[in-house]
C-alpha atoms as a PDB file:
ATOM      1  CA  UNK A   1       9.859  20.885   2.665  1.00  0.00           C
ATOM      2  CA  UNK A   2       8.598  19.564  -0.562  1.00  0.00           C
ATOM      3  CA  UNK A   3       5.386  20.388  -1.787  1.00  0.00           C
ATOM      4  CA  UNK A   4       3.203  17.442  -1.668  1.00  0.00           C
ATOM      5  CA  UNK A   5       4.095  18.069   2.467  1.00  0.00           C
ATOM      6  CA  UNK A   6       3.069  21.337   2.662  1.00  0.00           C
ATOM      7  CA  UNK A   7      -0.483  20.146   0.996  1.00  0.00           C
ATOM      8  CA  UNK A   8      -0.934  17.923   3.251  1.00  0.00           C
ATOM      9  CA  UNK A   9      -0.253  19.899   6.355  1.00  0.00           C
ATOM     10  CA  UNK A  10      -3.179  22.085   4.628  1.00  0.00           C
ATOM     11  CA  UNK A  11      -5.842  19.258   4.434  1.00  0.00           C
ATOM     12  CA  UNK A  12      -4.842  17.968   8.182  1.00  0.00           C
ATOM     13  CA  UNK A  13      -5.007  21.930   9.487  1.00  0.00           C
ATOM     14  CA  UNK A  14      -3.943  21.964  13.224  1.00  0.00           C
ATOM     15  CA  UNK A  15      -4.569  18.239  14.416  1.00  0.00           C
ATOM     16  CA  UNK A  16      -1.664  16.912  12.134  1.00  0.00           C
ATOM     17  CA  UNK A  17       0.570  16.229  14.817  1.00  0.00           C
ATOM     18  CA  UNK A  18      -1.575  12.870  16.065  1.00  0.00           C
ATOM     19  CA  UNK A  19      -4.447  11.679  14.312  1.00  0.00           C
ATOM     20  CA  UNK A  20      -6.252   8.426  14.541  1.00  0.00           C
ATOM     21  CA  UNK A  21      -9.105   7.114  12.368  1.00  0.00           C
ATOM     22  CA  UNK A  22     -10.948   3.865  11.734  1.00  0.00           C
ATOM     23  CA  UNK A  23     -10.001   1.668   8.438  1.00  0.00           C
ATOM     24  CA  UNK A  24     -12.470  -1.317   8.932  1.00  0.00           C
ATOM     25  CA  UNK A  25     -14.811  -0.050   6.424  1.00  0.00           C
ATOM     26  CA  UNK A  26     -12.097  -0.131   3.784  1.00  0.00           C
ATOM     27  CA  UNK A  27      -9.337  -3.249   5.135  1.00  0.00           C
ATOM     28  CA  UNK A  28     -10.421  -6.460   6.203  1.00  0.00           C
ATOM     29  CA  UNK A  29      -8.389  -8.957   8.856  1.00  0.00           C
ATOM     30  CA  UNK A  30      -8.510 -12.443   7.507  1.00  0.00           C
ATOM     31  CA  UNK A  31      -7.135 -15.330  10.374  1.00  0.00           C
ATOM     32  CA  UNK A  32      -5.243 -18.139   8.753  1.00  0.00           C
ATOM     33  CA  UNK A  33      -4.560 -20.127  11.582  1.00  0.00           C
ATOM     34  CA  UNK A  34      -2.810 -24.111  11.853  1.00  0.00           C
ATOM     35  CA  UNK A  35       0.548 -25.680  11.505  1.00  0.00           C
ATOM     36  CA  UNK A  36       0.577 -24.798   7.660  1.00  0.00           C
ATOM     37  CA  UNK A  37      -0.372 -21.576   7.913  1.00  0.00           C
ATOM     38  CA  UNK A  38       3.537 -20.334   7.692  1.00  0.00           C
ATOM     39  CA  UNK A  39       3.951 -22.727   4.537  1.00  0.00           C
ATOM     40  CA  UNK A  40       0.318 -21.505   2.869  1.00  0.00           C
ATOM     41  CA  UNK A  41       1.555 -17.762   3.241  1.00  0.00           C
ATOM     42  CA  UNK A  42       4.922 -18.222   2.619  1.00  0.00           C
ATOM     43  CA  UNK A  43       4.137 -19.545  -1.060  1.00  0.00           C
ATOM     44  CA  UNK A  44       1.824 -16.574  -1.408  1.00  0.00           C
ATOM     45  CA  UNK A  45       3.666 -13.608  -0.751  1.00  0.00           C
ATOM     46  CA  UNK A  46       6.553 -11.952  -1.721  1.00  0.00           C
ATOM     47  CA  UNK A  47       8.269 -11.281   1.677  1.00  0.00           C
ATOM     48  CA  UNK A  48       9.436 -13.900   4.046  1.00  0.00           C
ATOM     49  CA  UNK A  49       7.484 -14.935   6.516  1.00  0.00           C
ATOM     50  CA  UNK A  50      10.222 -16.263   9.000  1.00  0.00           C
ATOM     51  CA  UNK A  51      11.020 -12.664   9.302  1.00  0.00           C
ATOM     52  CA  UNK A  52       8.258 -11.835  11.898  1.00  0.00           C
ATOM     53  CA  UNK A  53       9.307 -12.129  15.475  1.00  0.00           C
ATOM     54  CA  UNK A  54       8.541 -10.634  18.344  1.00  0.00           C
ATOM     55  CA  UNK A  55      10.471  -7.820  17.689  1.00  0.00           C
ATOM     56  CA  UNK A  56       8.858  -7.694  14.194  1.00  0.00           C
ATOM     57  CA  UNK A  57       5.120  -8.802  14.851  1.00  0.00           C
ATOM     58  CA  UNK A  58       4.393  -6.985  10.992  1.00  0.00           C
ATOM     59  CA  UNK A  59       5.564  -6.749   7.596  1.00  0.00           C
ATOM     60  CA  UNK A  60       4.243  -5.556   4.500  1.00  0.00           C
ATOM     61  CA  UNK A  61       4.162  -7.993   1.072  1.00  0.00           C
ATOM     62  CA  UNK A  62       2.182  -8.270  -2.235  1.00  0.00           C
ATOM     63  CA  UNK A  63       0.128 -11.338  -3.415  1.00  0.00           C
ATOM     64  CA  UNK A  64       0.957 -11.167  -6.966  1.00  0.00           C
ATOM     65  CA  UNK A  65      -0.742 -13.299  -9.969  1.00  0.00           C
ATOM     66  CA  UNK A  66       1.608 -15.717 -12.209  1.00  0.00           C
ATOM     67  CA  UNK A  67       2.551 -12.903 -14.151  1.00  0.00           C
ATOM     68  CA  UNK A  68       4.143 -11.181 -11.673  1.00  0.00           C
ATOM     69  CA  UNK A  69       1.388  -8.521 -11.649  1.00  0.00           C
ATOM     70  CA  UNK A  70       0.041  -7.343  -8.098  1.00  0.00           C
ATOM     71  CA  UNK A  71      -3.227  -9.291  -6.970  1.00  0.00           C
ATOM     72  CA  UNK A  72      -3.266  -7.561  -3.213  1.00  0.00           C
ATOM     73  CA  UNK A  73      -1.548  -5.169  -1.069  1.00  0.00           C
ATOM     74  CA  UNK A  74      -1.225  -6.880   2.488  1.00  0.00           C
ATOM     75  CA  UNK A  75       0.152  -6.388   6.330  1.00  0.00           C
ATOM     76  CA  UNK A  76       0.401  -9.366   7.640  1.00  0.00           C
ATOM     77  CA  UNK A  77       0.505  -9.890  11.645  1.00  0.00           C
ATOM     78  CA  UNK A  78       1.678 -12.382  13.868  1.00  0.00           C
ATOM     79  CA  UNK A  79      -0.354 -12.674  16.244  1.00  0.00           C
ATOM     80  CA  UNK A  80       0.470 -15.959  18.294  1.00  0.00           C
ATOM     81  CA  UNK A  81       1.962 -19.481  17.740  1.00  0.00           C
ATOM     82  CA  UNK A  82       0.754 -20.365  14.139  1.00  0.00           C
ATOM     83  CA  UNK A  83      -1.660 -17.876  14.063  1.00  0.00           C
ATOM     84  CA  UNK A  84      -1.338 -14.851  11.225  1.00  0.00           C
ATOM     85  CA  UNK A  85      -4.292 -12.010  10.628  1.00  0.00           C
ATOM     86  CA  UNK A  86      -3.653 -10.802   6.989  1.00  0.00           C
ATOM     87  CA  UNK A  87      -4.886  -7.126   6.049  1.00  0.00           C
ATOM     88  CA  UNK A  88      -6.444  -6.684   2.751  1.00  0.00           C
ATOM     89  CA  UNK A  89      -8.496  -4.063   0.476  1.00  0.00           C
ATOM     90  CA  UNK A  90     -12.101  -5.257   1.960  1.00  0.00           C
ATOM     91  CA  UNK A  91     -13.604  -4.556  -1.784  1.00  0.00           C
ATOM     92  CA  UNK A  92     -11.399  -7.914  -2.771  1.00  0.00           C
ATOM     93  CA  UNK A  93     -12.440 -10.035   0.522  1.00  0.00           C
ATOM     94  CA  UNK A  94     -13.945 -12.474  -1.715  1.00  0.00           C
ATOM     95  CA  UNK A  95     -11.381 -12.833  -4.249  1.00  0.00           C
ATOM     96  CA  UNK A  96      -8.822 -13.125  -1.731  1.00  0.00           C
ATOM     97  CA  UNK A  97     -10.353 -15.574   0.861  1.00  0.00           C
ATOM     98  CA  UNK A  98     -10.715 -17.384  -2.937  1.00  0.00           C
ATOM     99  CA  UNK A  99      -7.038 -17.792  -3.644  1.00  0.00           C
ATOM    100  CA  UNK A 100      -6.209 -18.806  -0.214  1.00  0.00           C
ATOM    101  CA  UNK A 101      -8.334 -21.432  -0.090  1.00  0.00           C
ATOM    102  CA  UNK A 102      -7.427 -22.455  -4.193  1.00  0.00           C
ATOM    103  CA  UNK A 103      -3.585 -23.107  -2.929  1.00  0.00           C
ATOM    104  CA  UNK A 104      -4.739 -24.250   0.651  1.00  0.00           C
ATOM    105  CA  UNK A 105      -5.467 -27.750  -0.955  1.00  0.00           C
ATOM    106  CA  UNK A 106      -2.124 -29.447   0.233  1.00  0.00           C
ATOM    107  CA  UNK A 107      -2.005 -27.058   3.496  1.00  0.00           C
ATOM    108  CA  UNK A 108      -5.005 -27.272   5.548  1.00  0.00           C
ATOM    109  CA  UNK A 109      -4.853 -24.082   7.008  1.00  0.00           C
ATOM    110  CA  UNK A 110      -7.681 -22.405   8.672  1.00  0.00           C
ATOM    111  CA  UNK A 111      -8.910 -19.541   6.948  1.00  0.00           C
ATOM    112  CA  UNK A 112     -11.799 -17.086   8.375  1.00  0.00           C
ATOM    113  CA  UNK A 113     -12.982 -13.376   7.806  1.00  0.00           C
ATOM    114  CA  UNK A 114     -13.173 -11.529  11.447  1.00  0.00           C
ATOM    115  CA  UNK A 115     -14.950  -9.041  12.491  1.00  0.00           C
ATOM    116  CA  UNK A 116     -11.789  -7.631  14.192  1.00  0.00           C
ATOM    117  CA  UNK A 117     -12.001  -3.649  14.158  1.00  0.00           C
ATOM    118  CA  UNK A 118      -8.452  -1.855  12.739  1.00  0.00           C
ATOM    119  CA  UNK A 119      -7.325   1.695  13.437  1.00  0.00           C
ATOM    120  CA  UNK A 120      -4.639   3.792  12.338  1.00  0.00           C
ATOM    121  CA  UNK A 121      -2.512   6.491  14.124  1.00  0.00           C
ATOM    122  CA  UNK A 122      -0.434   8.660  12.391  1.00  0.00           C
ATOM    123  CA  UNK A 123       1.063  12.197  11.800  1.00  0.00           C
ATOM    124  CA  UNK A 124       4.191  13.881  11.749  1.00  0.00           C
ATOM    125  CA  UNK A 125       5.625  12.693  15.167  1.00  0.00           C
ATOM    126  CA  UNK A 126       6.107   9.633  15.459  1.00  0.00           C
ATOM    127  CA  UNK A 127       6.529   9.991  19.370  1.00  0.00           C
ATOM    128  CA  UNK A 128       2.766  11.191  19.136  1.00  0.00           C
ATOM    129  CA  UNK A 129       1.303   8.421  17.843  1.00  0.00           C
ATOM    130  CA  UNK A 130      -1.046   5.973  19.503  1.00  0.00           C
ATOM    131  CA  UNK A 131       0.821   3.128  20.755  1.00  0.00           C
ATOM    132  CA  UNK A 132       0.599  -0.131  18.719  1.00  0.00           C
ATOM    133  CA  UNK A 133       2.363  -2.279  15.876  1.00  0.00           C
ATOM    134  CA  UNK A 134       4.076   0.478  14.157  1.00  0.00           C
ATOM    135  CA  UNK A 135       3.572   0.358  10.088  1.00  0.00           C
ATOM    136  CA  UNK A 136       6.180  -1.669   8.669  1.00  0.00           C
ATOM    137  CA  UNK A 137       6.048   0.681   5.176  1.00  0.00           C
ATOM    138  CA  UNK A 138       7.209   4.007   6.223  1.00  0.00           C
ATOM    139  CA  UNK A 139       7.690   5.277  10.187  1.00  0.00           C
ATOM    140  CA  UNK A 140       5.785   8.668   8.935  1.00  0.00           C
ATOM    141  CA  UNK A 141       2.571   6.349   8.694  1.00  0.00           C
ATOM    142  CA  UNK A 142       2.519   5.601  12.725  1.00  0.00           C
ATOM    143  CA  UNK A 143       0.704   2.480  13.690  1.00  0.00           C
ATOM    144  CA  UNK A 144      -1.593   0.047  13.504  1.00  0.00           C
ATOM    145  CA  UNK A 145      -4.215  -0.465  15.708  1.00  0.00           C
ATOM    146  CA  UNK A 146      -6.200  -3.892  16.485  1.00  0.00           C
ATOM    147  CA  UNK A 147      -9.486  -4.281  18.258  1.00  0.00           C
ATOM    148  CA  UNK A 148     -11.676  -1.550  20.301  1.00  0.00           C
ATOM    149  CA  UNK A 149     -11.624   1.783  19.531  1.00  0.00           C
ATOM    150  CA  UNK A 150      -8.479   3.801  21.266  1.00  0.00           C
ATOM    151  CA  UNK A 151      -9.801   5.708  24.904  1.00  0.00           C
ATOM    152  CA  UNK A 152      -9.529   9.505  24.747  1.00  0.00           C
ATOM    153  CA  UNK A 153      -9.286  10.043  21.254  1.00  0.00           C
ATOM    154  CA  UNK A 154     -11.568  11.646  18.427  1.00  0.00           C
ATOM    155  CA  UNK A 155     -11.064   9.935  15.536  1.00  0.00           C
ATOM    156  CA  UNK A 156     -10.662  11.823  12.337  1.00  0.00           C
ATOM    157  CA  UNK A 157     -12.176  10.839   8.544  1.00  0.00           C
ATOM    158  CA  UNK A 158     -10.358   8.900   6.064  1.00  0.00           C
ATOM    159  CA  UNK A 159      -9.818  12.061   4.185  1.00  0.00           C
ATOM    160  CA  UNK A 160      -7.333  12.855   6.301  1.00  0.00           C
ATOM    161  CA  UNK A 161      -5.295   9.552   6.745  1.00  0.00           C
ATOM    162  CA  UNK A 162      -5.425   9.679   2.772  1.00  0.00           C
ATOM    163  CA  UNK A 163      -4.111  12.890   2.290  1.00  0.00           C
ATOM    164  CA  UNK A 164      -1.473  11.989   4.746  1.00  0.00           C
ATOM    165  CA  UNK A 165      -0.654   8.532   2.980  1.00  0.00           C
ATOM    166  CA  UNK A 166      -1.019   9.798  -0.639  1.00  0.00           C
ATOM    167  CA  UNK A 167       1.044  12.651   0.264  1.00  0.00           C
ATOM    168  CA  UNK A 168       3.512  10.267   1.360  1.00  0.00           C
ATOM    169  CA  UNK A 169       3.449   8.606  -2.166  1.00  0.00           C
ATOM    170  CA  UNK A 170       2.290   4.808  -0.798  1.00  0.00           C
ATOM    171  CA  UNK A 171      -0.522   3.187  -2.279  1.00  0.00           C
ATOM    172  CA  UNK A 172      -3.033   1.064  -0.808  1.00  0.00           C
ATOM    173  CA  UNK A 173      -5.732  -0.778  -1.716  1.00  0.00           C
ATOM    174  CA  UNK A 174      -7.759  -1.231  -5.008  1.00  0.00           C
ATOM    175  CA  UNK A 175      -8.399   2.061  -5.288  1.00  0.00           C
ATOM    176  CA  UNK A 176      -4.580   2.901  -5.800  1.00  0.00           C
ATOM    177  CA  UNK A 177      -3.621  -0.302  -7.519  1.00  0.00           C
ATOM    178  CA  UNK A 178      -5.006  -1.656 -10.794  1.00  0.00           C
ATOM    179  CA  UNK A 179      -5.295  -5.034  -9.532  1.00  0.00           C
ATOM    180  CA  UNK A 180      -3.919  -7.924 -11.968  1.00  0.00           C
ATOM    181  CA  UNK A 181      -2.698  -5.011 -14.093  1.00  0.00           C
ATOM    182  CA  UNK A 182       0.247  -3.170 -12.138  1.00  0.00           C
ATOM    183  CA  UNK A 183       3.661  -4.772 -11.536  1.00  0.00           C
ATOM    184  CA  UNK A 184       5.310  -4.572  -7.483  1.00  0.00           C
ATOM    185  CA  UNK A 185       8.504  -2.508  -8.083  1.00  0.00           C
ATOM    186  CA  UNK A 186       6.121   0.131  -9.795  1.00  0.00           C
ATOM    187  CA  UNK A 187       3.967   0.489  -6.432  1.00  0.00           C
ATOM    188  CA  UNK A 188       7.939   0.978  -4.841  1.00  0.00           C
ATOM    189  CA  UNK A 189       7.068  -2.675  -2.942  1.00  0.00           C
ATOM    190  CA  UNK A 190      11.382  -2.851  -2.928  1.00  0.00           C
ATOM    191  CA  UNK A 191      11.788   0.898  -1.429  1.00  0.00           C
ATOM    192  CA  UNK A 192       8.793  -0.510   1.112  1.00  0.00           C
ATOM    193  CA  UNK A 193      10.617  -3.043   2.436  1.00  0.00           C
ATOM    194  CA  UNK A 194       8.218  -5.582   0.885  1.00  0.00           C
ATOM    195  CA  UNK A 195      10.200  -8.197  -0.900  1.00  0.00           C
ATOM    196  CA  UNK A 196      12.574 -10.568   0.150  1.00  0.00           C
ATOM    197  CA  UNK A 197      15.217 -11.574  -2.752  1.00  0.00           C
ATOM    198  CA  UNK A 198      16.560 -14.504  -0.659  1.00  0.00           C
ATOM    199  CA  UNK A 199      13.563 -16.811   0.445  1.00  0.00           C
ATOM    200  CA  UNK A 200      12.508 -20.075  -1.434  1.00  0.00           C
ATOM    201  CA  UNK A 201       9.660 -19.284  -4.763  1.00  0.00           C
ATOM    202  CA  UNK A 202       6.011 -17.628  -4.428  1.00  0.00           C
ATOM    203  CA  UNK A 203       3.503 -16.821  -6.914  1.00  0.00           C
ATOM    204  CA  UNK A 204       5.116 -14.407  -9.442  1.00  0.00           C
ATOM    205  CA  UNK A 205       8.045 -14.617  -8.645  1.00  0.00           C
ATOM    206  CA  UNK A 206      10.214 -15.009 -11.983  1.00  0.00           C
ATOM    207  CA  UNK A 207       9.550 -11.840 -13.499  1.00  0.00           C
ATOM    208  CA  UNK A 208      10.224  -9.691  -9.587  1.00  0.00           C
ATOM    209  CA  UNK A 209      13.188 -11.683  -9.263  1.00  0.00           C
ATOM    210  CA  UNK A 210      14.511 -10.559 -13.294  1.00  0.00           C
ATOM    211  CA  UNK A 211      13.665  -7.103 -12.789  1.00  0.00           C
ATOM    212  CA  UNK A 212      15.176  -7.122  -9.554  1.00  0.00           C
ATOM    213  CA  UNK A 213      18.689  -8.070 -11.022  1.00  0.00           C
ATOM    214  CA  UNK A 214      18.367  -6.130 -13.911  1.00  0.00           C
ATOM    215  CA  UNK A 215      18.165  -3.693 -11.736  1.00  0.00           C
ATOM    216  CA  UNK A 216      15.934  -1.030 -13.626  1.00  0.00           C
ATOM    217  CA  UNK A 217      12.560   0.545 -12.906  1.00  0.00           C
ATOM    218  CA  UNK A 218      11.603   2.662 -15.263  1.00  0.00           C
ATOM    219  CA  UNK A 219       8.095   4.614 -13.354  1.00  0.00           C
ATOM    220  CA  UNK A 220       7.010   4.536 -10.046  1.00  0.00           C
ATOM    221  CA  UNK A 221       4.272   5.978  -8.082  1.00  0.00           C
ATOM    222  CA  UNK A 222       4.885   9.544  -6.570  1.00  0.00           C
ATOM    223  CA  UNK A 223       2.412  11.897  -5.469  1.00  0.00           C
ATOM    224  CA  UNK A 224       1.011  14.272  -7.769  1.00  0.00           C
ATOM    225  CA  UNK A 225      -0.341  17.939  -7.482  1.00  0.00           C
ATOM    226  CA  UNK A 226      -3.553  18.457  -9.885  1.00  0.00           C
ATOM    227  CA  UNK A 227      -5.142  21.512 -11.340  1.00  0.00           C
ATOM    228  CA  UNK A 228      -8.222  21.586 -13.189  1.00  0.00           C
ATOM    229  CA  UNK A 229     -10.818  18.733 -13.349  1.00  0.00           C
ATOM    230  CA  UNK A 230      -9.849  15.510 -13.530  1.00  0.00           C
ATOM    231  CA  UNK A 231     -11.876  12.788 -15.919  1.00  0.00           C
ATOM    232  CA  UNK A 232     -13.830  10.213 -13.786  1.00  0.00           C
ATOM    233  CA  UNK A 233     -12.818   7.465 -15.794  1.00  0.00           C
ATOM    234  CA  UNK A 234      -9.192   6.050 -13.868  1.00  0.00           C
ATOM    235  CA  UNK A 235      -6.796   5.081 -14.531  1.00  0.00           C
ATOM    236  CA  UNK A 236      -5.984   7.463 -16.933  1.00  0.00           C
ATOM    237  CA  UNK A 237      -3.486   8.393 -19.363  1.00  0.00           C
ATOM    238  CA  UNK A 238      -0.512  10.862 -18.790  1.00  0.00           C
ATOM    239  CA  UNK A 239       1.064  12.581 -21.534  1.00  0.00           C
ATOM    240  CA  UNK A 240       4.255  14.425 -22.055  1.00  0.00           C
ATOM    241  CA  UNK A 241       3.619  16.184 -25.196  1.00  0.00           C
ATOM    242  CA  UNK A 242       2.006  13.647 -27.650  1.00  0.00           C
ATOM    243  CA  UNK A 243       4.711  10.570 -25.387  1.00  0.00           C
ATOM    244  CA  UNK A 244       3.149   8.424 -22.915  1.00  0.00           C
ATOM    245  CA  UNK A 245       4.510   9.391 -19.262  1.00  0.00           C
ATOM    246  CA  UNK A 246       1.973   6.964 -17.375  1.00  0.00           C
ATOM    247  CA  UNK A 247      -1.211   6.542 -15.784  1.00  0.00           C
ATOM    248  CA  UNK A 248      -3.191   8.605 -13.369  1.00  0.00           C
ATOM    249  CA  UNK A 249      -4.662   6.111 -10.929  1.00  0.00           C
ATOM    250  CA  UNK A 250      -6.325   7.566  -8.012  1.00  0.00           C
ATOM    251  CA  UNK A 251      -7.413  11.291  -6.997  1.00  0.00           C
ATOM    252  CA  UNK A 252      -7.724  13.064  -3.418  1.00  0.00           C
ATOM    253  CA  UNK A 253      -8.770  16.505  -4.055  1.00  0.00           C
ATOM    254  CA  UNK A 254      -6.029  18.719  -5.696  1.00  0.00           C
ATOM    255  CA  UNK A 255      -3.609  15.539  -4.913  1.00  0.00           C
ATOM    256  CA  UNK A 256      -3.226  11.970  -6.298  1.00  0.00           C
ATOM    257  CA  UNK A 257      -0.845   9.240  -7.004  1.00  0.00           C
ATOM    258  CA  UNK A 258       0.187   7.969 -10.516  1.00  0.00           C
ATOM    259  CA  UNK A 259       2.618   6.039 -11.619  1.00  0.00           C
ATOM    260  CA  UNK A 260       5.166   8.300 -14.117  1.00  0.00           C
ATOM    261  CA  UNK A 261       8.185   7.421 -15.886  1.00  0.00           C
ATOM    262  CA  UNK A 262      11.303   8.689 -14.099  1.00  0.00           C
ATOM    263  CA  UNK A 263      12.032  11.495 -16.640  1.00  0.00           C
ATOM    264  CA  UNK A 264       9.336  13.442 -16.514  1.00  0.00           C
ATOM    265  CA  UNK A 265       8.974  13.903 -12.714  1.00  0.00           C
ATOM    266  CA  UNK A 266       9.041  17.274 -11.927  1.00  0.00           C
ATOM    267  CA  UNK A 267       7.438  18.398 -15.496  1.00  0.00           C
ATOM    268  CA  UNK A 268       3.728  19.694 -16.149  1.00  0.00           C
ATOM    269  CA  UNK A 269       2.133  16.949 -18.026  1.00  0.00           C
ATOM    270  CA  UNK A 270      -1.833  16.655 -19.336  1.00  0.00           C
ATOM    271  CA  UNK A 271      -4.516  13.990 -18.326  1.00  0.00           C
ATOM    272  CA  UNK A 272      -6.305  12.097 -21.178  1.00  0.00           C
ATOM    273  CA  UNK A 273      -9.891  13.030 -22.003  1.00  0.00           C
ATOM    274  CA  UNK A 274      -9.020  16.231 -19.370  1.00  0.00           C
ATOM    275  CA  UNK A 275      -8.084  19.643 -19.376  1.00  0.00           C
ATOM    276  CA  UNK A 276      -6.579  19.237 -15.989  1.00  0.00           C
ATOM    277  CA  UNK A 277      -2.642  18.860 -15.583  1.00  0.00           C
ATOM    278  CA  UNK A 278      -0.483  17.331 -13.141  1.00  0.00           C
ATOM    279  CA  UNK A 279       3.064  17.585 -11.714  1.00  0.00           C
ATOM    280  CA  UNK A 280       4.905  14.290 -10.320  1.00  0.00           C
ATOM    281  CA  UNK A 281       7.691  14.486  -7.685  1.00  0.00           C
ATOM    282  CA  UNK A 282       9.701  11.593  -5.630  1.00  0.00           C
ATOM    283  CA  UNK A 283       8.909  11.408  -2.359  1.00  0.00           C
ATOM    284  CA  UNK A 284      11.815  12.379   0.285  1.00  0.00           C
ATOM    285  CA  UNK A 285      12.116   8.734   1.771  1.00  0.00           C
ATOM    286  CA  UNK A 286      13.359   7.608  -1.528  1.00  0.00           C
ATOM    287  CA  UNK A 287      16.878   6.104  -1.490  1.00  0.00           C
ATOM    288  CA  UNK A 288      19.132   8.215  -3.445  1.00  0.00           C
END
């Protein structure tokens, strides 16, 4: 097993094989409801919304800005006939109910914050989990979870679904994403299964689309190991030598996710305005 695994398996101790823990404090459900919800969202995002079904009631997508740059990290569920709850980094609530409504001009679609409670279950088997609408991202981060708390459960902190999720190498939420700053295919939104290259235009997308068929990302985000003290100013700059290798952008502990130019995964490379160094890997779920 690689080691960002084996540190995580540390920080979840013995209860790693199920876990379940609350997220409302930190993602927010937004309800766009009406029949031009489908065409609001479908302008928005960059995955296709005539993929949900009932067999896929999920999928994950980016809101990006006209530059192509990410804006928010979303799930977006279909829950009922022209009716859509959208997940979204509560810290950006305002700003995102905001651009809805700035493009809903033409639509008309209902738009409203709930109150709707949202729980994750994950762990390492799958078969464990809690049963509900299984992450679209990655099968290793279980299932979504919509409404009342689950019965005969404890839930865990949020430590412990990040360690799990950062360990994992997927970002989410402000925190992880330099919002207006950071482009999709460095946040691995392609490897996520978050883009659709065949659906009609959205917001942004020129410049996903280009990069796409060019067919060249030069850094990612991986999971990172860190020793030593990290500066409390993030992002922050990674160096190889006196090169640029990225940008540190959030930190868990002795683990963290940055996004790192392809070459120097795997090296020891030094933190801006820090004595603290870091080591980048690829995650195993990759494609090779």
């Amino acid at each position: 097993k690689q080691w960002y695994q084996r540190r995580v398996r540390a920080s979840l101790g013995s209860r790693h094989l199920s876990n379940v823990t609350e997220l409302t404090e930190r993602r927010a459900l937004v309800e766009v409801a009406g029949p031009q919800s489908h065409k609001l969202l479908q302008g928005l995002i960059t995955n296709d919304m005539d993929k949900l079904c009932s067999d896929t009631p999920v999928m994950y997508t980016h809101i990006l800005n006209v530059r192509g740059r990410i804006m928010f990290d979303c799930l977006v569920y279909d829950i009922g006939t022209e009716k859509y709850l959208v997940e979204v980094d509560r810290s950006l609530l305002q700003l995102f109910t905001k651009t809805l409504k700035m493009y809903n001009i033409r639509c008309r679609a209902g738009i409203t914050i709930t109150d709707e409670r949202l729980f994750a279950s994950f762990g390492e088997s799958p078969d464990s989990m809690i049963e509900g609408v299984r992450d679209p991202r990655l099968a290793e981060l279980g299932s979504r979870l919509l409404g009342t708390e689950p019965t005969n459960t404890t839930l865990v902190s949020l430590d412990a679904y990040d360690a799990w999720r950062v360990g994992m190498g997927v970002s989410e939420g402000s925190r992880d994403i330099t919002t207006d700053r950071d482009f999709p295919f460095e946040h691995n939104l392609d490897y996520l299964g978050g883009v659709s290259f065949t659906k009609g235009c959205y917001i942004g997308q020129e410049l996903t689309a280009r990069t796409h068929h060019v067919g060249e990302t030069r850094k990612r985000v991986v999971p990172v190991t860190i020793t030593g003290h990290t500066p409390t100013e993030l992002p922050a700059r990674i160096n190889a030598g006196k090169r640029a290798a990225g940008k540190l952008l959030s930190v868990y502990g002795d683990i963290g996710l940055a996004i790192i130019r392809l070459p120097y995964l795997g090296m020891e490379l030094t933190i801006d305005k820090s004595s603290a160094t870091l080591v980048g890997c690829a995650p195993q779920w990759w494609p090779e």
